[in-house]
Protein backbone atom coordinates (compact mmCIF):
# COMPACT_ATOMS: atom_id res chain seq x y z
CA UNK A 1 75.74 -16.22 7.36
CA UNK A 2 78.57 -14.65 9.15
CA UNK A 3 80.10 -12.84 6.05
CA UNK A 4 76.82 -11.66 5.65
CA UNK A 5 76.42 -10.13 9.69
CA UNK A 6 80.26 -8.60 8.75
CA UNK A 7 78.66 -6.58 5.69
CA UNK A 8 75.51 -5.53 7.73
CA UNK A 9 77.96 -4.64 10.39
CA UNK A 10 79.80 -2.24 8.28
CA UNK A 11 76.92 -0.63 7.01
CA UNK A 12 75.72 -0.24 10.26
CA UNK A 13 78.74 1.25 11.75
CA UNK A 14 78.67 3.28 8.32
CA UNK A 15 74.77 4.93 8.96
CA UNK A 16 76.02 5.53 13.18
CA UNK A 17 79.33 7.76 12.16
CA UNK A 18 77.47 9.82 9.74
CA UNK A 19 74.72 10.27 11.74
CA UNK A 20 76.83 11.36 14.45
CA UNK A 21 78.36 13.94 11.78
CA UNK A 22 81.74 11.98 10.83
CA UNK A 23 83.78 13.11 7.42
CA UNK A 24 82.44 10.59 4.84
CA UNK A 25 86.17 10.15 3.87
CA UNK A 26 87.23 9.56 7.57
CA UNK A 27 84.04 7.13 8.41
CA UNK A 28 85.21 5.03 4.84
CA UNK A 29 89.14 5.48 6.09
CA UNK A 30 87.90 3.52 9.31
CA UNK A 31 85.48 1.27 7.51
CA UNK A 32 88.77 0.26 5.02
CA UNK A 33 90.23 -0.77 7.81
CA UNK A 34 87.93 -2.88 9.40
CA UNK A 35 87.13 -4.79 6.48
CA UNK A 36 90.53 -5.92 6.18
CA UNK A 37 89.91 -7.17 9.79
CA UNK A 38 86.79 -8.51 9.70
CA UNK A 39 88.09 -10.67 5.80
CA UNK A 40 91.43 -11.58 7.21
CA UNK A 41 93.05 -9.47 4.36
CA UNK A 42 96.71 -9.51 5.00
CA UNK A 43 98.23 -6.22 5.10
CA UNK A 44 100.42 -5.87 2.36
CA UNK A 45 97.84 -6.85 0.12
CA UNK A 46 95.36 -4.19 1.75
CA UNK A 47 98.22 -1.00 1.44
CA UNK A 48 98.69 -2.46 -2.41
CA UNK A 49 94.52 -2.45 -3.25
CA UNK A 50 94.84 1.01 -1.33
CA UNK A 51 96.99 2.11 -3.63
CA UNK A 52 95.77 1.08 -6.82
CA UNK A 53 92.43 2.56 -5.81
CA UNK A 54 93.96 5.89 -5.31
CA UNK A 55 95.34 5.79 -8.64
CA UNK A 56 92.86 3.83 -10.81
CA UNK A 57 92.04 5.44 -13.81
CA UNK A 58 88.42 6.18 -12.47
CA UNK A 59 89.65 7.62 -9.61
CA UNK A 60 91.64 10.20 -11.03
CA UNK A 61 89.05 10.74 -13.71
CA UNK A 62 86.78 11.42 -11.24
CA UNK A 63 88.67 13.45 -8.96
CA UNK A 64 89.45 15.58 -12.38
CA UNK A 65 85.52 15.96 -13.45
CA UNK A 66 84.03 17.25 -10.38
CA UNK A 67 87.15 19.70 -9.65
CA UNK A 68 86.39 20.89 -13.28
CA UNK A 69 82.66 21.22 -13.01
CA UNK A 70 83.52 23.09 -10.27
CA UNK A 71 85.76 25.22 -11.50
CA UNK A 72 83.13 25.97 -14.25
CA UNK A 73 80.47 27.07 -11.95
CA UNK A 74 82.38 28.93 -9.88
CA UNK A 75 83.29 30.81 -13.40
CA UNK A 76 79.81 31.42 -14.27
CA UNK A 77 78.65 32.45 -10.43
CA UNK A 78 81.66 35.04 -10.94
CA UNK A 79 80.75 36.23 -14.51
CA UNK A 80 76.95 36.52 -12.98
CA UNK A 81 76.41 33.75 -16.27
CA UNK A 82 74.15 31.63 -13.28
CA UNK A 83 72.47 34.77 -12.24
CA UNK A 84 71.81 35.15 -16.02
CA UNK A 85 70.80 31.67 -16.63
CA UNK A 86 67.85 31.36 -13.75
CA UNK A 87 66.49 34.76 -13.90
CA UNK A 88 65.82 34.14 -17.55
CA UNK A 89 64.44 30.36 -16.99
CA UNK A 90 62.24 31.79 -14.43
CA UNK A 91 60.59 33.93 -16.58
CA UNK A 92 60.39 31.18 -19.63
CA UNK A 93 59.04 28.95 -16.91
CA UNK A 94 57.05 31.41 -14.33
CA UNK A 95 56.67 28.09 -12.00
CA UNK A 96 59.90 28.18 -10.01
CA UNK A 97 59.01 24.72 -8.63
CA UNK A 98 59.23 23.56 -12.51
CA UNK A 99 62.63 25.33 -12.96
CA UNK A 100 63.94 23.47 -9.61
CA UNK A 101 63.16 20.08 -10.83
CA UNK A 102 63.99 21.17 -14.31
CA UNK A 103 67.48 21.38 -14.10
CA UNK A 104 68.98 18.41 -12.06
CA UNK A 105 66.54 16.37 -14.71
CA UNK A 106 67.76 17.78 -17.95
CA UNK A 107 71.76 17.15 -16.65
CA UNK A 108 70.62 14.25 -15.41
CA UNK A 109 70.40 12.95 -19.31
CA UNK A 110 73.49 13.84 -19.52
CA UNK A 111 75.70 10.93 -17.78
CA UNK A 112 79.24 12.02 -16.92
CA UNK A 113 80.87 12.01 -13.91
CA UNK A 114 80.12 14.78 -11.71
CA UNK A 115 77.22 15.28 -13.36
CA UNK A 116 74.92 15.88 -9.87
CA UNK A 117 77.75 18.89 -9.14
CA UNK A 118 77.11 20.26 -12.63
CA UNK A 119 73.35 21.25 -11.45
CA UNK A 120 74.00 21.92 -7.52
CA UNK A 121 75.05 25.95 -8.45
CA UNK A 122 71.53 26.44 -10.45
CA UNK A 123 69.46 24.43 -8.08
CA UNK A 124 70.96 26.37 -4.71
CA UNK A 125 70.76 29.61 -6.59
CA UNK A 126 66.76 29.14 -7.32
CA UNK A 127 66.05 27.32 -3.45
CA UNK A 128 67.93 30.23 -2.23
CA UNK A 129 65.76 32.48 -3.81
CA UNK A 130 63.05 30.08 -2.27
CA UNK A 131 64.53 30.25 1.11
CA UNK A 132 64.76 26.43 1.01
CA UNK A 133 66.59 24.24 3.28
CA UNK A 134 70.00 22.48 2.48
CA UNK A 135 68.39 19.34 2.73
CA UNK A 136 65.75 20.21 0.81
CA UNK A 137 68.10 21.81 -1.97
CA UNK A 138 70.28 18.41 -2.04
CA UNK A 139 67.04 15.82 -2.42
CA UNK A 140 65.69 18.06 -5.28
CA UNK A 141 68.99 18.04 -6.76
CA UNK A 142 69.79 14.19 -6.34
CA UNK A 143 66.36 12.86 -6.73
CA UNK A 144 65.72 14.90 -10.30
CA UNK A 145 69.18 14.04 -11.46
CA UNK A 146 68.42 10.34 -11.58
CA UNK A 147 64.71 10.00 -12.29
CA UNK A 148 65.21 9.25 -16.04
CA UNK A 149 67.80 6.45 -15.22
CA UNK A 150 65.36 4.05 -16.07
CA UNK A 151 64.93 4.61 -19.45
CA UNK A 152 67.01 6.73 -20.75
CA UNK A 153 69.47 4.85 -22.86
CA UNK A 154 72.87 6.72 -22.58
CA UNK A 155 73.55 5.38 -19.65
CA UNK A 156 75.57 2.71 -18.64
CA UNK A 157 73.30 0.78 -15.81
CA UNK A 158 70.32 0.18 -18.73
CA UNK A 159 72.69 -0.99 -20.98
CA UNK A 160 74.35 -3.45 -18.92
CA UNK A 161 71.01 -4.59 -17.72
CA UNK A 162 69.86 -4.81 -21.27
CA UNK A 163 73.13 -7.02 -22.21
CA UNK A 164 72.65 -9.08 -19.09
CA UNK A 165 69.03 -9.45 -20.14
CA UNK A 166 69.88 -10.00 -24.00
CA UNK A 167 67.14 -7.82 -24.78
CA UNK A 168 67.64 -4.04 -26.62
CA UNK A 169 67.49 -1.13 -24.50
CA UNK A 170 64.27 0.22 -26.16
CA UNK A 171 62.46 -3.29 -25.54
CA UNK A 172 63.15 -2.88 -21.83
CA UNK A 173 62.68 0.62 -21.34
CA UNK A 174 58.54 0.08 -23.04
CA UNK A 175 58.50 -2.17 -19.54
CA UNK A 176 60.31 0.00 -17.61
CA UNK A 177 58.95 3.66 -18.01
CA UNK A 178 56.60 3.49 -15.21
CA UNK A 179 59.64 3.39 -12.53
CA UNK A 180 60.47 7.19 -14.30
CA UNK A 181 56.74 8.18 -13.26
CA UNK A 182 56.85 6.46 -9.64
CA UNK A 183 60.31 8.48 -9.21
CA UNK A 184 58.99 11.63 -10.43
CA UNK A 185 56.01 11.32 -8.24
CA UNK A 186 58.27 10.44 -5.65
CA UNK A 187 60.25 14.05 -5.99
CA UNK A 188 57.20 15.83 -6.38
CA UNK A 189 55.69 14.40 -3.02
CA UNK A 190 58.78 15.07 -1.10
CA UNK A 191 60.68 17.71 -2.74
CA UNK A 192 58.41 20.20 -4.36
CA UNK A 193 55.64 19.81 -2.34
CA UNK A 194 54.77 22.70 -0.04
CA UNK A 195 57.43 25.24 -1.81
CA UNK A 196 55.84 28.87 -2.42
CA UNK A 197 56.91 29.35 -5.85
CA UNK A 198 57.87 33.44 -5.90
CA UNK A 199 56.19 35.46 -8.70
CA UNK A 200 58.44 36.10 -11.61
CA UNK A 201 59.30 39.76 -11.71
CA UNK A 202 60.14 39.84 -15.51
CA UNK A 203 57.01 38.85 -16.82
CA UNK A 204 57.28 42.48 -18.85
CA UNK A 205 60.70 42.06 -20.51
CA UNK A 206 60.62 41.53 -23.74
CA UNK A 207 60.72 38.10 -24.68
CA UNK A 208 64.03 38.34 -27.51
CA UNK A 209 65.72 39.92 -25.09
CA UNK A 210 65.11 36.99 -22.07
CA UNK A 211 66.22 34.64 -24.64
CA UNK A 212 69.22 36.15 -25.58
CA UNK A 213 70.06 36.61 -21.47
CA UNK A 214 69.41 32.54 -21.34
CA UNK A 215 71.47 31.86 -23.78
CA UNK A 216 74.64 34.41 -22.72
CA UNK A 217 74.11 32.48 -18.99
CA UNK A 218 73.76 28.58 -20.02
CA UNK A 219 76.15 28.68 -22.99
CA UNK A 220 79.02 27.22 -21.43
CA UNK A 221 76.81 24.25 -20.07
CA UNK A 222 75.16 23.59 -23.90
CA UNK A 223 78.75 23.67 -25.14
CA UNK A 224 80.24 20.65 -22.53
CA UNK A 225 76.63 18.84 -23.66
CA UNK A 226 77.19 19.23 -26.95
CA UNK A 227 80.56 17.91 -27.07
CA UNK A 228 80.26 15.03 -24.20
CA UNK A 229 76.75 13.89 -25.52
CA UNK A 230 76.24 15.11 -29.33
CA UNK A 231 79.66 15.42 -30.79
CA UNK A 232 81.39 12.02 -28.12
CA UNK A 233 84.52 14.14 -27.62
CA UNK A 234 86.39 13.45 -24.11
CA UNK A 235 84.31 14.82 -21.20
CA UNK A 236 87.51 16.14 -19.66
CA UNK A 237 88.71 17.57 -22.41
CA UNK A 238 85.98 19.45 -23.38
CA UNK A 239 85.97 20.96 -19.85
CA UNK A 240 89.13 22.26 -20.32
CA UNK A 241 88.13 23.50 -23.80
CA UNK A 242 84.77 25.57 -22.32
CA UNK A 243 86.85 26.95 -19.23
CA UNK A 244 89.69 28.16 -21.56
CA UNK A 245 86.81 29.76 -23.45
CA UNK A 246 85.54 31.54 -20.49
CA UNK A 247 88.49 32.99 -19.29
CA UNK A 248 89.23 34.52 -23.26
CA UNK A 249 85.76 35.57 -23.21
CA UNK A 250 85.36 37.38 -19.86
CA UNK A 251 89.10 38.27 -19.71
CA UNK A 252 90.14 36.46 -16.31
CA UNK A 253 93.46 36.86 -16.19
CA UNK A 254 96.23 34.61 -14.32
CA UNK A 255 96.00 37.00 -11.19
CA UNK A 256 92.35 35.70 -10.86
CA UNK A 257 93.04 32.34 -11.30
CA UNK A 258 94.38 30.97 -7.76
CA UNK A 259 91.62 31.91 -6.19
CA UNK A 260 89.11 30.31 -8.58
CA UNK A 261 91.04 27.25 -8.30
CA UNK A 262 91.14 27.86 -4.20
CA UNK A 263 87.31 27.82 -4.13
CA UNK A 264 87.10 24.93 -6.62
CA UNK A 265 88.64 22.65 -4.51
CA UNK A 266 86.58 21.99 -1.29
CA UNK A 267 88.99 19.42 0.69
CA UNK A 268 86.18 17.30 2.22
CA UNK A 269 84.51 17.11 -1.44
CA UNK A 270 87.91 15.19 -2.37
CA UNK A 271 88.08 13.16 0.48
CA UNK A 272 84.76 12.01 0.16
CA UNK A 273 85.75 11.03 -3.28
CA UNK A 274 89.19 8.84 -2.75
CA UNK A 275 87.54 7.75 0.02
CA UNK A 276 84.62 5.90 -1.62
CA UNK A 277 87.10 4.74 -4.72
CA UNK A 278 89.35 3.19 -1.84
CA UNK A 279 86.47 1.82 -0.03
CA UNK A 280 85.23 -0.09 -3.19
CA UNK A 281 88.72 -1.55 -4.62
CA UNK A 282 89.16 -3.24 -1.15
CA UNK A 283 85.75 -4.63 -0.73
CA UNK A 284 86.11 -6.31 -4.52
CA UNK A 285 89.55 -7.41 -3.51
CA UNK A 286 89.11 -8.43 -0.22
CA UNK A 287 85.90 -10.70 -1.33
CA UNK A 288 83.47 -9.27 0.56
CA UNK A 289 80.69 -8.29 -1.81
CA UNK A 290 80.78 -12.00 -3.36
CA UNK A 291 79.57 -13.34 -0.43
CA UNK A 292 76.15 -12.01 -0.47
CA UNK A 293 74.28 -13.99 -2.63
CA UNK A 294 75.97 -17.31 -1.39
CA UNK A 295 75.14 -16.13 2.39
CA UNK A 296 71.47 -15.00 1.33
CA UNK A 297 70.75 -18.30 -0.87
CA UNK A 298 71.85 -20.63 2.37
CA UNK A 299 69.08 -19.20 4.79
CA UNK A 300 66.62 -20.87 2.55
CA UNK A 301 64.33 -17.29 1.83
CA UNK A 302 61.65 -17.09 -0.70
CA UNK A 303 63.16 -16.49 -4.45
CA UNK A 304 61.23 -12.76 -4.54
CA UNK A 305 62.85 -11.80 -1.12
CA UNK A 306 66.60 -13.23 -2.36
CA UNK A 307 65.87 -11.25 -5.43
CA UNK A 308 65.08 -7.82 -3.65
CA UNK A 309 67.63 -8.36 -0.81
CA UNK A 310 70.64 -9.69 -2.81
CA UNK A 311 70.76 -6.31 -5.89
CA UNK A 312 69.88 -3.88 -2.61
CA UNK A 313 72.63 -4.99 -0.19
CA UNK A 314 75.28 -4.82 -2.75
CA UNK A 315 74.05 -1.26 -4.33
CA UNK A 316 74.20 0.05 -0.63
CA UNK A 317 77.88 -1.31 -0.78
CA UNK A 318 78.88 -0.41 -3.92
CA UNK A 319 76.41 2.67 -4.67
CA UNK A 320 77.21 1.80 -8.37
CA UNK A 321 74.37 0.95 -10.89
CA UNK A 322 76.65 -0.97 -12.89
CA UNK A 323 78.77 -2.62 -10.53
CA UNK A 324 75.24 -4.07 -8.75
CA UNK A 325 73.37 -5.12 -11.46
CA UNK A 326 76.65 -7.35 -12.46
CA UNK A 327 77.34 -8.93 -9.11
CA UNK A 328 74.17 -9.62 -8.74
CA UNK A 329 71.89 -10.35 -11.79
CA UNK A 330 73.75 -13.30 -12.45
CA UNK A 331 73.52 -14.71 -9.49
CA UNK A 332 69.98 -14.21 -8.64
CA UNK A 333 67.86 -14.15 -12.22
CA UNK A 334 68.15 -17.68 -12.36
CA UNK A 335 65.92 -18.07 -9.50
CA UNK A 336 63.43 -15.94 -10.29
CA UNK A 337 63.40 -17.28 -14.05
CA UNK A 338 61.87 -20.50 -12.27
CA UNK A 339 59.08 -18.92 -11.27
CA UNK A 340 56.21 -18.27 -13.90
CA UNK A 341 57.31 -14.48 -14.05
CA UNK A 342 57.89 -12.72 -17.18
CA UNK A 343 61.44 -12.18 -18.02
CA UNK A 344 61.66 -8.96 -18.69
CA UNK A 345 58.91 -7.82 -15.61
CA UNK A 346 62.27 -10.32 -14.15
CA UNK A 347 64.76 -7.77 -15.01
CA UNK A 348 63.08 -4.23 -14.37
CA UNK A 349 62.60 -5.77 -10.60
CA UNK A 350 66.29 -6.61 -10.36
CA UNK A 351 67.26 -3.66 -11.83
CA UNK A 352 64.80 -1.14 -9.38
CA UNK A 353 66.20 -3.04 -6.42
CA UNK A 354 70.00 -2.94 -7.83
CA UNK A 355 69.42 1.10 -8.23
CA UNK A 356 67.27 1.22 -5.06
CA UNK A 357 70.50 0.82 -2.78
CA UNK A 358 72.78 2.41 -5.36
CA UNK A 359 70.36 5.51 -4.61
CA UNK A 360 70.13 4.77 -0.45
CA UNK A 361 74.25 4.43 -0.42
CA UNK A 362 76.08 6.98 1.14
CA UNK A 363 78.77 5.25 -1.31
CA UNK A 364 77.25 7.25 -4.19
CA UNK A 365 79.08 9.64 -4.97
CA UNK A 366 76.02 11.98 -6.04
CA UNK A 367 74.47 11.59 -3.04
CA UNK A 368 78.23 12.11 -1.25
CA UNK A 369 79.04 15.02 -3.31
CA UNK A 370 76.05 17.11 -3.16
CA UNK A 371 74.94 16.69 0.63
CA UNK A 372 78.66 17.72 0.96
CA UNK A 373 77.73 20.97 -0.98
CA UNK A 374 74.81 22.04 0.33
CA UNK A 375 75.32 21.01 3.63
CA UNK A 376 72.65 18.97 4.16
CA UNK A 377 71.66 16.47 7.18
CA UNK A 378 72.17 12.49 6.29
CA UNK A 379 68.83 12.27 8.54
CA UNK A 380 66.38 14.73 6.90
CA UNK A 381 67.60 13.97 3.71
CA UNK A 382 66.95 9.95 4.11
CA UNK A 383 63.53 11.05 5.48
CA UNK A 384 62.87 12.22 1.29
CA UNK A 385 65.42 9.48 -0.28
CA UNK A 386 63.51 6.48 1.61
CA UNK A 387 59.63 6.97 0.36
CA UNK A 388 60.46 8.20 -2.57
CA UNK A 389 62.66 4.82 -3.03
CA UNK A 390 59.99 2.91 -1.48
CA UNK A 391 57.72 4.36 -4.28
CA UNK A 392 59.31 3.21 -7.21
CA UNK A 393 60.01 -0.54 -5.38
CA UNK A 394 56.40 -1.18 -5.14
CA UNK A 395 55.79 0.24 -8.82
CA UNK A 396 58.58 -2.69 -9.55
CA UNK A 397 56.52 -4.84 -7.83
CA UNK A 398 53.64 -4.09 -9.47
CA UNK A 399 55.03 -4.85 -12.68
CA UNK A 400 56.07 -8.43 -11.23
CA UNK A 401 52.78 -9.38 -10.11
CA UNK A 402 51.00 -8.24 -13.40
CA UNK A 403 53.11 -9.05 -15.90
């Protein structure tokens, strides 16, 4: 019980210092810290996890994808390639609204890191033309970007859920689909809802000649798809490839370049980032997230309520999919496969409650990344993220009862 007060105590401290406008990075520095107080991990061993989590291989590849994707959409905002790219959508697609959601969703089947900065330039070009808010802008842009999470099967949270299920991917996502619908019903509700889409004023163009103005605008995003997703060639390495493209094809020379890479590097964007990697080596190390389920099983709660407590608290801590669901599945399915529930109804609930908190964590680095972008209030953007969450739960709940 009083591991688990320590880990409600963080998070608590966590919400208070970003509420009262703290640097994510600075408000996980302090929260580093203090779980090396509050776990009696001895010093040494906290500077050494510290370390290693500033170098771990997904650190750095991390660090390296969104500085990249940002370097490539800072390219296309300065060959007017983004300019290109929505003017011509918004004539394909003469419902702006559509186009907004649009976007974040079709990267969103993409999954690579950095992915939600990939879509921030397109969706904040289009809400500016909307005169949307920032917080408005990074919901749209977060929310979209992960509604097909829950059965699409690139990426790495169904499969693991599938494998921890021993069930295929397909067979889970025929139970599944109707958390996609709940979340897109969620975004609609609280991020399209009440826009004014603006009248497209290219409906007259001729229609070869918007096509050909998509394509010159979004080619260098189809390209880093069809490498990453089509051809499975090194995400990094193909955004080296595309950028090296871009600067041959719109002759950028070297004089050019130190201020692209200047604006490509926004210092709290990368604080935020070795921040959260930190945060999440020492909690593992230190022990901390193992005590949850042990804590929550000793209070004696109700099997449904350990099950929807147990995959939430540690996706609000870890505000990774695939770290959650393997904590926690384990450790809780058992309980619930006692009950006369079907399995796999067993499995989409653990896995909605697992994603639930990944999505609710300022830990995730989506969520960090793109509020940091847009500029967007942790309170009015909760004020979307928490009914639309609360949406898909009871969908998942639905499918417990019924099934």
């Amino acid at each position: 019980m009083l591991d688990l007060l320590k880990l409600v105590l963080l998070l608590g401290l966590m919400v208070v210092l970003l509420i009262r406008k703290w640097d994510l990075g600075l408000v996980l520095l302090v929260n580093t810290g203090l779980v090396a107080v509050l776990f009696a991990y001895p010093p040494l061993a906290l500077l050494k996890s510290i370390g290693l989590g500033l170098i771990a291989s997904d650190t750095l590849n991390l660090a390296a994808a969104v500085f990249l994707v940002l370097m490539l959409a800072e390219l296309m905002r300065r060959t007017r390639a983004m300019e290109k790219m929505v003017r011509s959508l918004q004539v394909v697609v003469p419902d702006s609204r559509i186009v907004l959601a649009l976007m974040p969703l079709m990267i969103g089947m993409m999954p690579m890191l950095g992915g939600a900065m990939f879509s921030a330039p397109m969706v904040n070009e289009v809400g500016t033309r909307l005169n949307l808010t920032p917080d408005r802008k990074t919901f749209i842009n977060y929310w979209f970007r992960h509604s097909m999470e829950y059965v699409f099967p690139l990426y790495s949270s169904l499969l693991m859920i599938a494998a921890l299920l021993e069930v295929s991917v397909f067979d889970f996502a025929r139970v599944s689909w109707p958390l996609t619908v709940a979340a897109l019903v969620g975004g609609i509700i609280w991020g399209l809802v009440g826009i004014r889409p603006i009248p497209s004023s290219h409906e007259v163009e001729n229609k070869e000649q918007v096509w050909r103005e998509l394509l010159s605008g979004i080619w260098p995003m189809l390209l880093v798809i069809l490498l990453v997703v089509v051809f499975k060639f090194n995400m990094l390495l193909s955004l080296i490839g595309v950028i090296g493209l871009q600067l041959t094809v719109h002759r950028i020379g070297p004089g050019q370049w130190g201020d692209v890479i200047k604006c490509s590097f926004p210092i709290h964007t990368f604080s935020a980032i070795l921040g959260v990697m930190v945060f999440k080596h020492v909690l593992e190390d230190a022990g901390a997230v193992q005590q949850i389920p042990l804590a929550l099983s000793s209070l004696g709660l109700p099997p449904l309520f350990i099950s929807f407590l147990v995959p939430l608290i540690v996706g609000l801590l870890t505000g990774a999919a695939p770290a959650a669901l393997a904590i926690s599945v384990p450790l809780v399915a058992p309980l619930l496969f006692a009950l006369p529930v079907d399995p796999m109804a067993v499995g989409v609930w653990l896995f909605a409650t697992g994603f639930s908190g990944v999505l609710l964590s300022p830990m995730h680095l989506c969520l960090a990344l793109t509020r940091e972008y847009f500029g967007a209030n942790w309170g009015q953007l909760y004020r979307a993220i928490v009914p639309s969450v609360t949406v898909v739960l009871a969908v998942a709940l639905g499918i417990v009862m019924t099934r």
